[in-house]
Protein backbone atom coordinates (compact mmCIF):
# COMPACT_ATOMS: atom_id res chain seq x y z
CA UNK A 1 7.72 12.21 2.43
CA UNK A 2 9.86 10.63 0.13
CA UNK A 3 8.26 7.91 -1.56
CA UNK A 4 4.66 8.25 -2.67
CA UNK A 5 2.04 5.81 -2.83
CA UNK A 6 -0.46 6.00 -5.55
CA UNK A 7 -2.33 3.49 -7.97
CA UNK A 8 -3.20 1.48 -5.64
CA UNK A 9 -5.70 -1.00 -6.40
CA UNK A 10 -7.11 -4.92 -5.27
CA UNK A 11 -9.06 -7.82 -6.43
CA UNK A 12 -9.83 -11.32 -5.81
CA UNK A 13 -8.25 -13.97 -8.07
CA UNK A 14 -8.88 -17.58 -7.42
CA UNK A 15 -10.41 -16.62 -3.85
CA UNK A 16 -7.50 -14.93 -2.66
CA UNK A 17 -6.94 -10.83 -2.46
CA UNK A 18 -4.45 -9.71 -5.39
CA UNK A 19 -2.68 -6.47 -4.57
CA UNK A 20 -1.06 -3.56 -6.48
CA UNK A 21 0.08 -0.67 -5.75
CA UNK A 22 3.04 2.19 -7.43
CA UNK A 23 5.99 3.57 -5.36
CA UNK A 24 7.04 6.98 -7.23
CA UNK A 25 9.97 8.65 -5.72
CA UNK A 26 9.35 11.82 -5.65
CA UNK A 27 13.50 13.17 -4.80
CA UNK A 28 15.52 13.64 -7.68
CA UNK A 29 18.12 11.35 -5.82
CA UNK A 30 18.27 7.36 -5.49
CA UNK A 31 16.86 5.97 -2.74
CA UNK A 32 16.95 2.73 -0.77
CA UNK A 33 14.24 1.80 0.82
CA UNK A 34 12.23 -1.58 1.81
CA UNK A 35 8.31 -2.35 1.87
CA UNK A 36 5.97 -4.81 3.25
CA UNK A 37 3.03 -6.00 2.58
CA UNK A 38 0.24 -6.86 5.57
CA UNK A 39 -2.85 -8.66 5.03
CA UNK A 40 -6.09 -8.18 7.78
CA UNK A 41 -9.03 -10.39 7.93
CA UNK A 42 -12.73 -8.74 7.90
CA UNK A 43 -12.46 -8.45 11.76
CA UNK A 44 -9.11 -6.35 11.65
CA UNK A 45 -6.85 -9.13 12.62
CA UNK A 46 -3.83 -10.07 10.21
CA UNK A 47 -3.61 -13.03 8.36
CA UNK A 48 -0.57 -14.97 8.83
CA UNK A 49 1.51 -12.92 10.72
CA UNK A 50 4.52 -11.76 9.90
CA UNK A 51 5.46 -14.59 6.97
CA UNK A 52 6.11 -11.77 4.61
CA UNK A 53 9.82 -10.49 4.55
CA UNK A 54 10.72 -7.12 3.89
CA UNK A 55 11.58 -6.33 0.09
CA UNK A 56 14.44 -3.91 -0.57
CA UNK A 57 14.22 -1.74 -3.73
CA UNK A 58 16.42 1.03 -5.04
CA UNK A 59 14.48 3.02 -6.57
CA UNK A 60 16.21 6.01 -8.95
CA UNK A 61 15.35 9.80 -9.11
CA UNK A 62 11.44 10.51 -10.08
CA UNK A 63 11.45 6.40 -10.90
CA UNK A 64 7.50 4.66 -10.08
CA UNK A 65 7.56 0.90 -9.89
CA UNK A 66 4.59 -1.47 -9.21
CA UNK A 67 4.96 -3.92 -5.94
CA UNK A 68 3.22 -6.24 -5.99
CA UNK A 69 1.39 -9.21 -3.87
CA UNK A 70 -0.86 -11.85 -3.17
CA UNK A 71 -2.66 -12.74 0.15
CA UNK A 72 -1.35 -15.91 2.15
CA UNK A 73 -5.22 -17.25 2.06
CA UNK A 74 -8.67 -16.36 1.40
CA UNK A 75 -9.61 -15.03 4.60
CA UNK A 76 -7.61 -11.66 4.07
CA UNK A 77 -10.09 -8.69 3.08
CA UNK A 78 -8.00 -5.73 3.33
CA UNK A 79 -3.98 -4.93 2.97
CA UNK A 80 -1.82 -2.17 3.96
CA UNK A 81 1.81 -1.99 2.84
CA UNK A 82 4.55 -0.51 4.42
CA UNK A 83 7.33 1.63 3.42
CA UNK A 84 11.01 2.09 5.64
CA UNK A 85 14.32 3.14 5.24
């Protein structure tokens, strides 16, 4: 309700899934946050299992930045990314 996701967008470089996506904050205040990208294989499962950390970001009043990442291998498909305070 805070932070909004938008942009988001995906392609394959060199065989592996290249993600994007925009964080806006959409409060007038700073907040601190952290997000995580996970990667899922065309059956659902994810790929490589928790071997990507959480990333904190302060993020400043109406600010959007871009986050960022690349799958661990080329058997990832889809993404999600999570966002938590």
């Amino acid at each position: 309700t805070r932070v909004k996701v938008q942009n988001i967008l995906a392609r394959k470089v060199d065989n592996l899934l290249q993600v994007s996506v925009e964080l806006h904050n959409l409060w007038d205040i700073n907040l601190d946050f952290q997000y995580k990208y996970k990667f899922f294989d065309k059956d659902g499962f994810e790929v490589a299992a928790d071997s990507r950390p959480w990333t904190p970001v302060l993020l400043k009043g109406n600010e959007t930045i871009t986050a960022q990442a690349v799958a661990p291998n080329p058997t990832a498909v889809t993404f999600k990314i999570y966002v938590h305070d």
